[in-house]
Protein backbone atom coordinates (compact mmCIF):
# COMPACT_ATOMS: atom_id res chain seq x y z
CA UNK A 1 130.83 -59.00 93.13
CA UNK A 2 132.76 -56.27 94.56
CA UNK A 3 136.70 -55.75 93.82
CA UNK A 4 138.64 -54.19 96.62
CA UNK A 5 141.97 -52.29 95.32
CA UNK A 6 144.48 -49.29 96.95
CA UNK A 7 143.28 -46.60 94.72
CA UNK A 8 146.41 -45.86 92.70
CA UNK A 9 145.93 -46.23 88.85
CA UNK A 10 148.26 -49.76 89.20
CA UNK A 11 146.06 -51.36 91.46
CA UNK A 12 142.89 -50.50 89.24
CA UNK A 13 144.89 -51.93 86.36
CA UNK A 14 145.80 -54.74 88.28
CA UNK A 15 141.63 -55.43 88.90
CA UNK A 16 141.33 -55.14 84.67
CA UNK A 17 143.58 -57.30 84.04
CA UNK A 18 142.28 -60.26 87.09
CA UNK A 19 139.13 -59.60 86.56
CA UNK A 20 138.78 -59.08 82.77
CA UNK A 21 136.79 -62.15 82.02
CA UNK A 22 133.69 -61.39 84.92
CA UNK A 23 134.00 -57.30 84.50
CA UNK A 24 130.19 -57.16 83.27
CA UNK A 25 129.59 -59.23 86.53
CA UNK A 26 131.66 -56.60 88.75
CA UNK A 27 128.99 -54.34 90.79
CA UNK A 28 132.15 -52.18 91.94
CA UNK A 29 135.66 -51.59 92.13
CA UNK A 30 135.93 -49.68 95.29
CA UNK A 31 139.08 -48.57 97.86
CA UNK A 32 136.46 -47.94 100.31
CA UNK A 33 135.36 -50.61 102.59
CA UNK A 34 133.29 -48.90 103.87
CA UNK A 35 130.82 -48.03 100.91
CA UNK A 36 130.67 -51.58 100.12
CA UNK A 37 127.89 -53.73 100.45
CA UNK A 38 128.32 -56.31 102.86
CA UNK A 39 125.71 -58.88 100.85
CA UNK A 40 128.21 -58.79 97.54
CA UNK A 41 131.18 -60.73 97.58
CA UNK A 42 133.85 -59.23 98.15
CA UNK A 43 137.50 -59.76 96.69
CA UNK A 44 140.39 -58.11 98.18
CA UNK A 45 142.73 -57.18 94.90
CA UNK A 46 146.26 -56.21 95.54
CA UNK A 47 148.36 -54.27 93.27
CA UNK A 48 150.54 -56.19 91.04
CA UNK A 49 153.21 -53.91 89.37
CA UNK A 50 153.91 -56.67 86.26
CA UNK A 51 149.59 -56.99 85.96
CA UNK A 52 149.68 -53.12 85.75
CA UNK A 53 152.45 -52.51 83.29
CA UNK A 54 151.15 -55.28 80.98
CA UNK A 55 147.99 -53.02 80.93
CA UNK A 56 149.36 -49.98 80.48
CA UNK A 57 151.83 -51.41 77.64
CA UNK A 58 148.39 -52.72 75.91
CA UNK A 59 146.60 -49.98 75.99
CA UNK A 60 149.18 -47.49 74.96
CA UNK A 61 150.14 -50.51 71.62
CA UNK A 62 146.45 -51.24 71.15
CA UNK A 63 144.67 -47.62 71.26
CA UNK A 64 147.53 -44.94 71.28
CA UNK A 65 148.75 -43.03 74.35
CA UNK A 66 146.24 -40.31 74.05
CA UNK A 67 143.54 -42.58 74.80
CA UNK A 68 145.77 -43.92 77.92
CA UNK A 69 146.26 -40.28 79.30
CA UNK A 70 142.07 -39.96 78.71
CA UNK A 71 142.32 -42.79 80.78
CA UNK A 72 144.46 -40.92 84.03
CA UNK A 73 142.70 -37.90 83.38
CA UNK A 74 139.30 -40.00 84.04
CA UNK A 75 141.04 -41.65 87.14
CA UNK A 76 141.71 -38.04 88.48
CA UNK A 77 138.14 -37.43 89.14
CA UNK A 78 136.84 -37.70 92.68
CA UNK A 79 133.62 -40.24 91.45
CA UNK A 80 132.57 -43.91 92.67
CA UNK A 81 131.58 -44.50 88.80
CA UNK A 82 135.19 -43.83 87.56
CA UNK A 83 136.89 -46.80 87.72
CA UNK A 84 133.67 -49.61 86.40
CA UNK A 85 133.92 -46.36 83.54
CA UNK A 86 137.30 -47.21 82.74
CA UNK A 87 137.44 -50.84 82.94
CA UNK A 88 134.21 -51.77 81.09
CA UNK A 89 134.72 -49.22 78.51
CA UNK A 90 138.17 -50.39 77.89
CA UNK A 91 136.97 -53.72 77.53
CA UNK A 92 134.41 -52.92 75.21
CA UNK A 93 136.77 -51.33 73.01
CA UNK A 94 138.93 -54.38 72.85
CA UNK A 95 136.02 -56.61 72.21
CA UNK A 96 134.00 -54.35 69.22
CA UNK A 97 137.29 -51.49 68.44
CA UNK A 98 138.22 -48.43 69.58
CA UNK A 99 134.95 -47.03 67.22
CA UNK A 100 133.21 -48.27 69.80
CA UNK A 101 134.46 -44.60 71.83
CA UNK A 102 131.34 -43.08 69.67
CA UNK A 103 128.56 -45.55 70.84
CA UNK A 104 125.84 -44.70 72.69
CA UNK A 105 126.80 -47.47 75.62
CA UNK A 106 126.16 -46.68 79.40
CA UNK A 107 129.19 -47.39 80.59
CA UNK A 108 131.13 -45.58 77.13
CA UNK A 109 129.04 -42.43 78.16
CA UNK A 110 129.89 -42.33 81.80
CA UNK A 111 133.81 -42.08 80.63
CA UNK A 112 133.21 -39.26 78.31
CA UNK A 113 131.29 -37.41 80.52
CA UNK A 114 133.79 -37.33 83.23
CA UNK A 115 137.14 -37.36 80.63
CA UNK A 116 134.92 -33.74 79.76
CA UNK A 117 134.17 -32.93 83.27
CA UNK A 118 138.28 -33.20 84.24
CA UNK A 119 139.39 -31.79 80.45
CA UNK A 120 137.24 -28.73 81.27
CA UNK A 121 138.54 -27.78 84.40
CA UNK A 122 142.10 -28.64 83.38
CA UNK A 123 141.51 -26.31 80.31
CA UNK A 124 140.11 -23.25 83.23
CA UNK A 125 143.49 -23.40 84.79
CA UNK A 126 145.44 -22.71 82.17
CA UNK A 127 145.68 -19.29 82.77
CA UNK A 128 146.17 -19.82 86.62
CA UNK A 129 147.79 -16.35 87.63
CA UNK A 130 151.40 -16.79 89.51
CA UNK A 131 153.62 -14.38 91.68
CA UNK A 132 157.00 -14.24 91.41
CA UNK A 133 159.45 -13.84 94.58
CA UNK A 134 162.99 -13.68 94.52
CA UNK A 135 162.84 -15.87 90.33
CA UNK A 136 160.56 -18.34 91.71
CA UNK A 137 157.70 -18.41 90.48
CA UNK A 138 154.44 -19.61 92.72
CA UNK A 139 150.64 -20.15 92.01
CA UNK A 140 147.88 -22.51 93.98
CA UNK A 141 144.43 -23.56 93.10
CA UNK A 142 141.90 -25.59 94.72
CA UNK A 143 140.76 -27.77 91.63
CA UNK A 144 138.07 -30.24 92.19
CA UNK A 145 139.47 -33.20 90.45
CA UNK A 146 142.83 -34.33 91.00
CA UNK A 147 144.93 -32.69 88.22
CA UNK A 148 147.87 -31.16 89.87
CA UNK A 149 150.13 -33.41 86.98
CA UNK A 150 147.88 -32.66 84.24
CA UNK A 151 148.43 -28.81 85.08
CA UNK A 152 151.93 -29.08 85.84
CA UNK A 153 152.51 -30.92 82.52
CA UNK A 154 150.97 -27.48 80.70
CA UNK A 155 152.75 -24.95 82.65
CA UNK A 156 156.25 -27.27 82.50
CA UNK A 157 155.74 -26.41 78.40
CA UNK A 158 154.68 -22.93 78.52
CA UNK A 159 156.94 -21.14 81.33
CA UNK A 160 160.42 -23.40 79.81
CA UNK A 161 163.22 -22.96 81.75
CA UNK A 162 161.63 -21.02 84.23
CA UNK A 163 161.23 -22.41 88.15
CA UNK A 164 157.77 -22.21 89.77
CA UNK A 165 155.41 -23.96 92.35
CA UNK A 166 151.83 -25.36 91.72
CA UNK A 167 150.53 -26.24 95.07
CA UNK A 168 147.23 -27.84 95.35
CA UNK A 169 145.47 -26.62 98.48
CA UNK A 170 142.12 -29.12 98.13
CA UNK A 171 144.43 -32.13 98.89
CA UNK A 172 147.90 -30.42 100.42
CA UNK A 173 149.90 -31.14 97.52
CA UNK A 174 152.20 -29.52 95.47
CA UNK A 175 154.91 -30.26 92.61
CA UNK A 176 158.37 -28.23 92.18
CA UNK A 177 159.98 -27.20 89.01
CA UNK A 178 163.17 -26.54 88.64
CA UNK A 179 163.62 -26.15 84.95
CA UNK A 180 164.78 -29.33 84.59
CA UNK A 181 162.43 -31.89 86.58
CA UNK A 182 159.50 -31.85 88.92
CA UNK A 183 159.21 -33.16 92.07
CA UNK A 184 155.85 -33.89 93.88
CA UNK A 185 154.87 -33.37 97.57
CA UNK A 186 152.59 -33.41 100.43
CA UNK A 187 152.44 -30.81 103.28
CA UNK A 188 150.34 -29.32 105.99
CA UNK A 189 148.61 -26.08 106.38
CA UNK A 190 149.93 -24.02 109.64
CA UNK A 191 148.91 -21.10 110.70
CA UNK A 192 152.46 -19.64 109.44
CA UNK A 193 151.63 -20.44 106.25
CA UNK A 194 148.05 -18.33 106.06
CA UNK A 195 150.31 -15.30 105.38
CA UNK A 196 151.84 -15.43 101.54
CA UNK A 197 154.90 -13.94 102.61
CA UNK A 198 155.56 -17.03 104.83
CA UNK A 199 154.54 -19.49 102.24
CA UNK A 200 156.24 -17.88 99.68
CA UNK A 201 159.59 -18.12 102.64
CA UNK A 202 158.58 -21.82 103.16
CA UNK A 203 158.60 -22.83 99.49
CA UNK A 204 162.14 -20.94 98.48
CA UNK A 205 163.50 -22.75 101.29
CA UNK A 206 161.91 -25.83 100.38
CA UNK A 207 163.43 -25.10 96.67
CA UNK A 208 166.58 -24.60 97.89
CA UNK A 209 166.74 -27.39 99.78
CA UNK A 210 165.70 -30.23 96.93
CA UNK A 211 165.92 -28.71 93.59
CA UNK A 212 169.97 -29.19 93.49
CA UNK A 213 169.68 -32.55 94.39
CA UNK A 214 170.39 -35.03 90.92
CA UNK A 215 170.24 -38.28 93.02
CA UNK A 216 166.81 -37.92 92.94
CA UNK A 217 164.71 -39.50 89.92
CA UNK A 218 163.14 -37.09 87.46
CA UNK A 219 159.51 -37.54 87.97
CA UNK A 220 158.87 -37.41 83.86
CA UNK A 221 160.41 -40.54 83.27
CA UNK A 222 158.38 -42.58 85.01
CA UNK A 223 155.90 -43.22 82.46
CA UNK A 224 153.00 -42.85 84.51
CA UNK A 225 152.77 -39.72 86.84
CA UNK A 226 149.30 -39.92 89.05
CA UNK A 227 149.39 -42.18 92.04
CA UNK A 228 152.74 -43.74 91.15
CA UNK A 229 154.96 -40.49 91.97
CA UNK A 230 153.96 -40.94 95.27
CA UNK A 231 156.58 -43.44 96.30
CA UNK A 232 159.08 -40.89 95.42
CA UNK A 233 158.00 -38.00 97.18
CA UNK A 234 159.81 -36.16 99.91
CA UNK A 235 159.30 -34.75 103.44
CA UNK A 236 158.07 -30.94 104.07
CA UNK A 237 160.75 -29.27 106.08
CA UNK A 238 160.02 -27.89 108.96
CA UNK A 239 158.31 -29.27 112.36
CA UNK A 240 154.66 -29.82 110.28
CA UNK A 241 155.27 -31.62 107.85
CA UNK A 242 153.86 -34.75 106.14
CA UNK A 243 155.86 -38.13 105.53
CA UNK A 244 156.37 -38.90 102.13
CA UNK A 245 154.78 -42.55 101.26
């Protein structure tokens, strides 16, 4: 039995919570049709935002909100086991307590591994180096898990008030902080941009261009960040640029 979902946190949620009773039955959870195997059944699984939050509430009542950002950090890794990790290990821990974290179970064991794997490369860019032009402050990495937020989230803490720039250059990402809120976006690579001068151009007018703007909602109080800030993200300016989803 295979579940098909979008790939956001919400829609993996949404698969825990349909599919709680059979999960020991599920040979995958999988956005990718195309790894699937054709002789499983397949069940397409689409993302219910009132499944999601009910799941999200739970965990966060039933095992603390530590445990539920072990959880994203988990889902930020870049490997097929990740989400049959999360669900069946958060299953497990309802069924026999959260104790259960400390077992020796397959599925318990894949979850810490990778919650280590991402917490150890989220702990090596903590010291990312940035360079400052004209007060804003700009640094980019190419991490290999998926932990722009997670990074942002440290830096938002340490630097205050201060404005800066993390852009992710695996995936073409970045997030803007303007000492008040952070905004998340996608762009493309030109060959402009190779020179730093020119990205560091590009981003100050990018800056200048959304960082006034109030209207817009304040990523951080969205609860979760991940896959659902990408429904508010905005368009790079310029003539390469990637639409916002």
């Amino acid at each position: 039995m295979i579940y098909l979902y979008d790939g956001t946190i919400e829609g993996l949620f949404t698969v825990i919570f349909n599919a709680y009773k059979v999960l020991e039955e599920v040979d995958s959870i999988s956005k990718r049709v195309s790894q699937v195997n054709s002789k499983k059944e397949r069940i397409k699984c689409p993302t219910e935002e009132d499944k999601a939050l009910r799941v999200r509430k739970s965990i966060i009542k039933n095992f603390s909100y530590s445990f539920y950002d072990s959880i994203l950090k988990v889902f930020a890794v870049p490997s097929e086991k990740k989400e049959l990790a999360i669900a069946r290990t958060l299953k497990k821990l309802y069924l026999h307590g959260f104790y259960y974290l400390e077992s020796d179970d397959k599925d318990v064991k894949d979850f810490k591994n990778l919650l280590d794997r991402v917490s150890g490369e989220i702990n090596s860019y903590k010291n990312i180096p940035f360079e400052e032009k004209k007060g804003l402050l700009f640094a980019k990495f190419q991490p290999q898990n998926d932990i722009l937020y997670f990074v942002y989230r440290h830096f938002k803490s340490k630097l205050a008030n201060k404005s800066f720039v993390i852009a992710d250059f695996r995936r073409n990402k970045a997030v803007i902080y303007n000492g008040e809120e952070g905004k998340f976006f996608e762009f493309e690579m030109s060959e402009d941009m190779k020179s730093t001068d020119a990205f560091f151009d590009l981003w100050l007018s990018f800056y200048d261009e959304v960082a006034p703007d109030k209207r817009k909602r304040d990523i951080d109080r969205m609860g979760d960040m991940q896959r659902s800030y990408w429904s508010h993200m905005a368009n790079m300016p310029g003539p390469r640029r990637s639409e916002g989803k």
